[in-house]
C-alpha atoms as a PDB file:
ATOM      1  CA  UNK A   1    -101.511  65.421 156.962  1.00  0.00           C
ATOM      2  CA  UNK A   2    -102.733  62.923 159.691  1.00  0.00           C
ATOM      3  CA  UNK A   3    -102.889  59.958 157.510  1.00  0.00           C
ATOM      4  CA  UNK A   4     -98.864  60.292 156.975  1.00  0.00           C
ATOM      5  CA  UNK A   5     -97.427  62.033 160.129  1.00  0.00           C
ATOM      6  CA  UNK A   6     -95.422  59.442 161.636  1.00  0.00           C
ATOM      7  CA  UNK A   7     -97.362  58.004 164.871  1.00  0.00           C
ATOM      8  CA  UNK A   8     -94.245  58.640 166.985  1.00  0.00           C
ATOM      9  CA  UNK A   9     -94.343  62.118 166.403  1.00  0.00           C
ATOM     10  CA  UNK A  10     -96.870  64.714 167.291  1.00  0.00           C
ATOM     11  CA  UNK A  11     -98.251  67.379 164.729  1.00  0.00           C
ATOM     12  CA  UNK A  12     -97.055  70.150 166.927  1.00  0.00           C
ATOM     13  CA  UNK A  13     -93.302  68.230 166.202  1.00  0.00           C
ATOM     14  CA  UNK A  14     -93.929  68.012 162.126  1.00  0.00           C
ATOM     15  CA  UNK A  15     -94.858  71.856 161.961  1.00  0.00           C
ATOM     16  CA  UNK A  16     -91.787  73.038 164.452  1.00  0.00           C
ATOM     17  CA  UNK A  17     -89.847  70.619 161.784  1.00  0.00           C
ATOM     18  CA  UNK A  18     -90.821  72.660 159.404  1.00  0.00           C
ATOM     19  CA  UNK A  19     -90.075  76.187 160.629  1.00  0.00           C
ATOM     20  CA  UNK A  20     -93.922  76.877 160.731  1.00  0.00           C
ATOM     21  CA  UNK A  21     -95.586  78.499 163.575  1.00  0.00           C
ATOM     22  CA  UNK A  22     -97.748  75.825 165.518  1.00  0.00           C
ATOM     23  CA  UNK A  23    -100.696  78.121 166.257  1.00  0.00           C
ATOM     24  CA  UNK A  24    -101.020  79.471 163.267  1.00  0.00           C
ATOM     25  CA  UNK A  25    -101.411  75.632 161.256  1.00  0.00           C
ATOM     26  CA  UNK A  26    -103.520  74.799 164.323  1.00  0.00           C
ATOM     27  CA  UNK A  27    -105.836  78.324 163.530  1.00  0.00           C
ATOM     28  CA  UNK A  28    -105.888  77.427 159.758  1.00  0.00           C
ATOM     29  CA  UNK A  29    -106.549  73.522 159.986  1.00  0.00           C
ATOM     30  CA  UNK A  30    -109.561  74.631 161.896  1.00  0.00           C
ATOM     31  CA  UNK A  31    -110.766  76.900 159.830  1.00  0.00           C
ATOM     32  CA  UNK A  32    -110.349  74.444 156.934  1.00  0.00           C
ATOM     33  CA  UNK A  33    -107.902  76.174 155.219  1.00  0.00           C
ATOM     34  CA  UNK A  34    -105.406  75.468 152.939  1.00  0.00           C
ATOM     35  CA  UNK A  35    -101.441  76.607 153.725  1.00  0.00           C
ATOM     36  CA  UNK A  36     -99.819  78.957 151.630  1.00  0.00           C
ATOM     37  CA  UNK A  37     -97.113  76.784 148.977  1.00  0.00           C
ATOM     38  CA  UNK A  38     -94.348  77.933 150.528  1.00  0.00           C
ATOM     39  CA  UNK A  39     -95.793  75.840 154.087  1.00  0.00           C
ATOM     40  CA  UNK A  40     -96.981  73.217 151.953  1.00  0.00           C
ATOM     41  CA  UNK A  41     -93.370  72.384 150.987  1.00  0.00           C
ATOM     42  CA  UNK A  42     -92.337  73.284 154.170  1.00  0.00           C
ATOM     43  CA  UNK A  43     -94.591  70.395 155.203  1.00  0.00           C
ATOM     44  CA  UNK A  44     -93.995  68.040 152.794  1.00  0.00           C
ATOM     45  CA  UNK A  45     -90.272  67.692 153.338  1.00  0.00           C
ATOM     46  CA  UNK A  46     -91.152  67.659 157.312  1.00  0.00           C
ATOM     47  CA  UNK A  47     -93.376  64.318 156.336  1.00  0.00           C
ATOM     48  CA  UNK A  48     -91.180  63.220 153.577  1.00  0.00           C
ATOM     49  CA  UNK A  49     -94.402  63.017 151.736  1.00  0.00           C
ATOM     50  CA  UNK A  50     -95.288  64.109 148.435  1.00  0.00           C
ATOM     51  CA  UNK A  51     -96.473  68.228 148.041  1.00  0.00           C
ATOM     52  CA  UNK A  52     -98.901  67.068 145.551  1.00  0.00           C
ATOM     53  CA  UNK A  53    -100.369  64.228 148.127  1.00  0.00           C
ATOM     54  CA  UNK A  54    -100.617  66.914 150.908  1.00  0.00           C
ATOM     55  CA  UNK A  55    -102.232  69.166 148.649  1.00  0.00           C
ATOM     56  CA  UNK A  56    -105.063  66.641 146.535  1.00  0.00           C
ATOM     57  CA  UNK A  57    -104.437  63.464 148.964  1.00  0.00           C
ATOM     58  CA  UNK A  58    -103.262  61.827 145.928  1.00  0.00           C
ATOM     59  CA  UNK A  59    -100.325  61.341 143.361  1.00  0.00           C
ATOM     60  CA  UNK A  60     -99.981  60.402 139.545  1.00  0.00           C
ATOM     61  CA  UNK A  61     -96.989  58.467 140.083  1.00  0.00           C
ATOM     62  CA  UNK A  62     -96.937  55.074 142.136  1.00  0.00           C
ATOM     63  CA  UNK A  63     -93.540  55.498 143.292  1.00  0.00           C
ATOM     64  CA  UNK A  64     -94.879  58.679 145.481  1.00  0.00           C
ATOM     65  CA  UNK A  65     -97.895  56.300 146.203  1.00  0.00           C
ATOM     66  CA  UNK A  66     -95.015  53.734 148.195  1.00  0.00           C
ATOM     67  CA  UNK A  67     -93.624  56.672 149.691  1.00  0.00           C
ATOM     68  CA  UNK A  68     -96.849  57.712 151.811  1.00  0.00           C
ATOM     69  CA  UNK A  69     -97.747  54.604 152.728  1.00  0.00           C
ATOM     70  CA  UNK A  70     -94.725  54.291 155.138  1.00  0.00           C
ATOM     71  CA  UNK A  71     -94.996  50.822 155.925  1.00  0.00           C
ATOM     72  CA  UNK A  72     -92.247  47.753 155.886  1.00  0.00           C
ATOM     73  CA  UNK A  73     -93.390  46.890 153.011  1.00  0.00           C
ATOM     74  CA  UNK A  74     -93.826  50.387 150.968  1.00  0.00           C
ATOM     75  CA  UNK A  75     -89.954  50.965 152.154  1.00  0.00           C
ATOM     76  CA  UNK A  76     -88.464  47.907 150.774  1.00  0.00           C
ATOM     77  CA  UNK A  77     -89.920  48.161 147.557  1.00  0.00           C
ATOM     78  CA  UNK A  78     -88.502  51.847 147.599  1.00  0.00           C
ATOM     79  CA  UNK A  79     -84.826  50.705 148.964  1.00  0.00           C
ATOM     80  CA  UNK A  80     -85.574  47.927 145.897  1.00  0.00           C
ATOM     81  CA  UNK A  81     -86.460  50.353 143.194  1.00  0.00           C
ATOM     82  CA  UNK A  82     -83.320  52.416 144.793  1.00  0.00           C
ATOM     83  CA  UNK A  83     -81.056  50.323 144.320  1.00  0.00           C
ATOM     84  CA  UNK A  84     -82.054  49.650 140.733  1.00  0.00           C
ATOM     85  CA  UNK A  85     -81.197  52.714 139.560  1.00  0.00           C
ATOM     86  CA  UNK A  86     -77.803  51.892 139.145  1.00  0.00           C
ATOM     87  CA  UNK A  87     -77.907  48.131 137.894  1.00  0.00           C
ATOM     88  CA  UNK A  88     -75.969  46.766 134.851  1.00  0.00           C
ATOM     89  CA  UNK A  89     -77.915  46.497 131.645  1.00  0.00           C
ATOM     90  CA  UNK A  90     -77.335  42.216 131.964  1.00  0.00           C
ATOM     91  CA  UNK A  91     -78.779  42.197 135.720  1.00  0.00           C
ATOM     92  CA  UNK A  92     -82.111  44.356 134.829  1.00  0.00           C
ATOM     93  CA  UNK A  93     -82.632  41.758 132.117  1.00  0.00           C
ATOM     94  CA  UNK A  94     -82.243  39.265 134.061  1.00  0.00           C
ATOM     95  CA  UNK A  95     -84.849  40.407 136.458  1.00  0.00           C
ATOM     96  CA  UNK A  96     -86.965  41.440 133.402  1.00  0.00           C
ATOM     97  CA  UNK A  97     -87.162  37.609 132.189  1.00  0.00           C
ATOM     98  CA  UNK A  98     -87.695  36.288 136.305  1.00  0.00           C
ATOM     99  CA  UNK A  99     -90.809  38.396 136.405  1.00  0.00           C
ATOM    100  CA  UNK A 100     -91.932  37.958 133.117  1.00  0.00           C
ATOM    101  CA  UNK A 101     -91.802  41.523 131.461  1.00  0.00           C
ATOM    102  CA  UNK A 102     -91.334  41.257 127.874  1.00  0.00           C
ATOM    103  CA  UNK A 103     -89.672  44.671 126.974  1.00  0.00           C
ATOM    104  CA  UNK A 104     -89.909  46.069 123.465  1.00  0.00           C
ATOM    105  CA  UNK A 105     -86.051  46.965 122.454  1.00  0.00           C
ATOM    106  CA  UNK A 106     -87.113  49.247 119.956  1.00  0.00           C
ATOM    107  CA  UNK A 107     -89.142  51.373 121.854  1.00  0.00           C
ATOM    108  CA  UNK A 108     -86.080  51.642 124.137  1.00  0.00           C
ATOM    109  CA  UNK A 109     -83.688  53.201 121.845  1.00  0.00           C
END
């Protein structure tokens, strides 16, 4: 949970963010052990991280993987991939030929 807390804010902040009782994440982080799902979620929305990354300290999907990094960087390629989302069929293919990604047509219908 460390390795994404923002640095501005303390862990005591993240948990009372949550709803979750600061002694008791403090009693079971040093006893090792994990949160029920529930604070997990909890959590996770708090950070604005990932459950599955809290949980294994890692994702499947690289888009989660720009979302823990939180740097400059990791949130302009997010605000990027946002504003994608919505883009005319002519613009994405125009982006598609600037980068070079040939995309099979076919395997798009």
């Amino acid at each position: 949970m460390d390795a994404v807390r923002d640095r501005e804010k303390s862990l005591k902040q993240v948990v009372e963010e949550a709803g979750l009782n600061y002694e008791v994440v403090k009693v079971q982080r040093s006893l090792n052990r994990m949160p029920r799902a529930e604070e997990v979620v909890r959590l996770s929305t708090a950070l604005k991280t990932p459950t599955e990354w809290l949980v294994l300290g890692a994702t499947t999907n690289p888009l989660d993987d720009l979302r823990v990094g939180h740097t400059t960087e990791n949130a302009r390629m997010l605000t990027i991939i946002e504003n994608l989302v919505n883009t005319p069929e002519a613009t994405l293919s125009s982006i598609e030929r600037s980068l070079g990604i040939v995309v099979n047509k076919a395997a798009q219908a």
